[in-house]
Protein backbone atom coordinates (compact mmCIF):
# COMPACT_ATOMS: atom_id res chain seq x y z
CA UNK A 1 0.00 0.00 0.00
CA UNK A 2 1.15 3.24 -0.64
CA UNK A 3 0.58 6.50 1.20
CA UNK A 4 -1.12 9.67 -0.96
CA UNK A 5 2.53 10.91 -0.99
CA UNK A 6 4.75 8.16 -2.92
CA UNK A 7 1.48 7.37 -4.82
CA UNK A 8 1.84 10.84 -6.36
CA UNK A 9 5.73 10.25 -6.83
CA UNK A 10 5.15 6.81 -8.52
CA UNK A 11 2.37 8.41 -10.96
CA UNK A 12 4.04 12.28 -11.36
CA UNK A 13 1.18 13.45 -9.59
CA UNK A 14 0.88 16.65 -7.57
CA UNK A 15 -1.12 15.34 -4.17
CA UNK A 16 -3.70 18.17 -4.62
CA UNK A 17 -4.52 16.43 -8.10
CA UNK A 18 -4.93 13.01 -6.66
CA UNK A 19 -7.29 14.54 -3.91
CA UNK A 20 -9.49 16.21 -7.05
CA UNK A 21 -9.49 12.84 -8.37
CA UNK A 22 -11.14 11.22 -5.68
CA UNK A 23 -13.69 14.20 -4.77
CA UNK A 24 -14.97 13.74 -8.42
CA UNK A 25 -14.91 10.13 -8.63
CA UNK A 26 -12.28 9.70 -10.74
CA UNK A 27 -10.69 7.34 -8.00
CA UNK A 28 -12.16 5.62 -5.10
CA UNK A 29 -11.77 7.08 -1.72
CA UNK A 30 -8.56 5.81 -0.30
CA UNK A 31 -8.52 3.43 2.63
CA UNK A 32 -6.91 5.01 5.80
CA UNK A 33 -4.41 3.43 8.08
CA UNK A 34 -5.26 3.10 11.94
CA UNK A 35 -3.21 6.50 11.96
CA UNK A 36 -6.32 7.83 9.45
CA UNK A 37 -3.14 8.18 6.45
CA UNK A 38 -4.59 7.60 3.18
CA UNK A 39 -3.56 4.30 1.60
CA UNK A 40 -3.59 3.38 -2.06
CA UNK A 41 -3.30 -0.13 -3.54
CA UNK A 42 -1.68 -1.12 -6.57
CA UNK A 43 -4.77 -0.82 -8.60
CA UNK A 44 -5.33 2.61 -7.62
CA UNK A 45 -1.46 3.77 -9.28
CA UNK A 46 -2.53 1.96 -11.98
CA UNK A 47 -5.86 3.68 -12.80
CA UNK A 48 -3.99 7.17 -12.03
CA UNK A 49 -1.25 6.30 -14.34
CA UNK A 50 -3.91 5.96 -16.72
CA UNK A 51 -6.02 9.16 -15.75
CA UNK A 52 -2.06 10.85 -15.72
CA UNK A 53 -1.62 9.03 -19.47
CA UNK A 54 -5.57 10.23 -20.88
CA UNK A 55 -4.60 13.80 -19.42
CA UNK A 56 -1.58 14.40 -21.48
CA UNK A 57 -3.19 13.15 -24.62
CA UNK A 58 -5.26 16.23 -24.05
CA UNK A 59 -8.52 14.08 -23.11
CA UNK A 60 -11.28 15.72 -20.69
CA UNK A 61 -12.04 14.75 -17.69
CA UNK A 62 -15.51 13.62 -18.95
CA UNK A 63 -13.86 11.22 -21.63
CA UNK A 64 -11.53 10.15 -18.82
CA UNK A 65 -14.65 9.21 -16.71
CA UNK A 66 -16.01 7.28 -19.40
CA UNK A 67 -12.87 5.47 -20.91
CA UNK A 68 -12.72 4.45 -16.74
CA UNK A 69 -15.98 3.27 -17.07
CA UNK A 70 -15.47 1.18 -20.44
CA UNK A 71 -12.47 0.01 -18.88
CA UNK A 72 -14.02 -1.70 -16.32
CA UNK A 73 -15.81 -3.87 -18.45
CA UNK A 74 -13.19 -5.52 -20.59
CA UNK A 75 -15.73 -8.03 -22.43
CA UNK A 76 -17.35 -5.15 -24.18
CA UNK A 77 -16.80 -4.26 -27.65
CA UNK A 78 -13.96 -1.45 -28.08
CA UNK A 79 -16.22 0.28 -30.64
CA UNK A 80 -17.41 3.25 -27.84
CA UNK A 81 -13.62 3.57 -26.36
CA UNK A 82 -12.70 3.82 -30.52
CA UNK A 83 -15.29 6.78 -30.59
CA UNK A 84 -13.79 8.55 -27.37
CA UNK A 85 -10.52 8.64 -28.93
CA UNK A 86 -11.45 9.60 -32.32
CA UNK A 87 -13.19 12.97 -31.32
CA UNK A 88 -10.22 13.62 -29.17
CA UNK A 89 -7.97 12.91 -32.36
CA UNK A 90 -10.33 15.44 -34.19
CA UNK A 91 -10.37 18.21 -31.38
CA UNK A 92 -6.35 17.72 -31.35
CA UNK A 93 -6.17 18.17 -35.45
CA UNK A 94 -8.72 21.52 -34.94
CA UNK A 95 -6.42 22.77 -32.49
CA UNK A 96 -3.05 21.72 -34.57
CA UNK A 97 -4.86 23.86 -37.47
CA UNK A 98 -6.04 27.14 -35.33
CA UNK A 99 -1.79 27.15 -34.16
CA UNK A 100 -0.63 26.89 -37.18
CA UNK A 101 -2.84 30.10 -38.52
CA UNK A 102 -1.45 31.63 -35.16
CA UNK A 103 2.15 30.81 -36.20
CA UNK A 104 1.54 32.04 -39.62
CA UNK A 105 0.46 35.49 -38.48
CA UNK A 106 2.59 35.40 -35.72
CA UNK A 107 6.06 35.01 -38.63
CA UNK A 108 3.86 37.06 -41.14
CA UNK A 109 3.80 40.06 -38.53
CA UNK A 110 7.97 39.65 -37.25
CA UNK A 111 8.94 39.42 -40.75
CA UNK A 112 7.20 42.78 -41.30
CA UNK A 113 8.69 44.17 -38.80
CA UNK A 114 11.14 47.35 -40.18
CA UNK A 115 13.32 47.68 -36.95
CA UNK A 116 12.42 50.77 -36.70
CA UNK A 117 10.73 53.04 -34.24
CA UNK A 118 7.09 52.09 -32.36
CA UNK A 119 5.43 54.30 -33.96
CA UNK A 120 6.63 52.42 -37.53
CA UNK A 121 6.40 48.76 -35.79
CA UNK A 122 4.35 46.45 -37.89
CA UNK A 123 3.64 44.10 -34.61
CA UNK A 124 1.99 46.74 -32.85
CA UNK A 125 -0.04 47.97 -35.54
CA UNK A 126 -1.68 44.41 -36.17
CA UNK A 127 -1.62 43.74 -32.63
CA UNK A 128 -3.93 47.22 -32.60
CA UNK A 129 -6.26 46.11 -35.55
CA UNK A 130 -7.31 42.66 -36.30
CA UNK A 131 -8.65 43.42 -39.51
CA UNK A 132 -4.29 44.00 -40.45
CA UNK A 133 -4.51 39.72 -39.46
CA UNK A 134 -3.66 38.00 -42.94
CA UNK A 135 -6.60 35.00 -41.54
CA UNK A 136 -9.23 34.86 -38.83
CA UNK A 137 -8.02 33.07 -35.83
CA UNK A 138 -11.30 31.70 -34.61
CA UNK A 139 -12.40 32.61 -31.07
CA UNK A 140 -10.82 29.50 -29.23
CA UNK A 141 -7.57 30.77 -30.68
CA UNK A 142 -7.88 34.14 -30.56
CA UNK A 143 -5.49 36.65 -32.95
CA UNK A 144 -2.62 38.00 -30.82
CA UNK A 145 -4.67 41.37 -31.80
CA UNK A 146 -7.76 40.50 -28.85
């Protein structure tokens, strides 16, 4: 069993997160020692490792919740975890496009830049003006001009 502590070390876990975890169900309440510590089992690491693993693949904690859920019920057919991750895959490409309009604009406006004075500066005057933006940025990724 390990304590909330070294679970967090094992998983690269901040204890705070771990605590979030289990207020929103994400992982079962501990069990506590005679000394009322919080003890994890090896399951637990292994389901945080996961939650840890879903997280930086950019998945919400709703998906997580669900892919948990799925997970627990290995006999199923794959075809609803196959969904999960393909609207993550498509939210990732949307977001892959939006930063690389955001890059564009961003090397459009430097390489406009004179070197001159502020008053001549090509970054602050599309920075002032979004209609000066070469492409609209969408409101999730919003031009470096809002």
């Amino acid at each position: 069993m390990l304590t909330i502590g070294k679970l967090g070390a094992a998983a690269g876990v901040k204890v705070p997160t771990i605590r979030y975890y289990e207020q929103i169900g994400l992982l079962p309440d501990a069990e506590r020692s005679t000394g009322n510590q919080r003890l994890y089992s090896r399951a637990v690491q292994d389901r945080l490792a996961f939650i840890r693993h879903a997280r930086e693949l950019g998945f919400p904690l709703d998906a997580i919740r669900d892919l948990l859920g799925l997970s627990d019920r290995p006999d199923q057919s794959c075809a609803e975890v196959d969904a999960i991750a393909r609207t993550q895959l498509i939210a990732v490409e949307g977001r892959i496009t939006r930063l690389q309009a955001l890059k564009g604009e961003l090397a459009r406006m430097v390489d406009h830049c004179a070197g001159g004075t502020i008053s001549d500066c090509r970054v602050i005057e599309v920075l002032g003006n979004h209609a000066h933006c070469a492409a609209d940025h969408g409101r999730h990724m919003p031009c470096v001009s809002e």
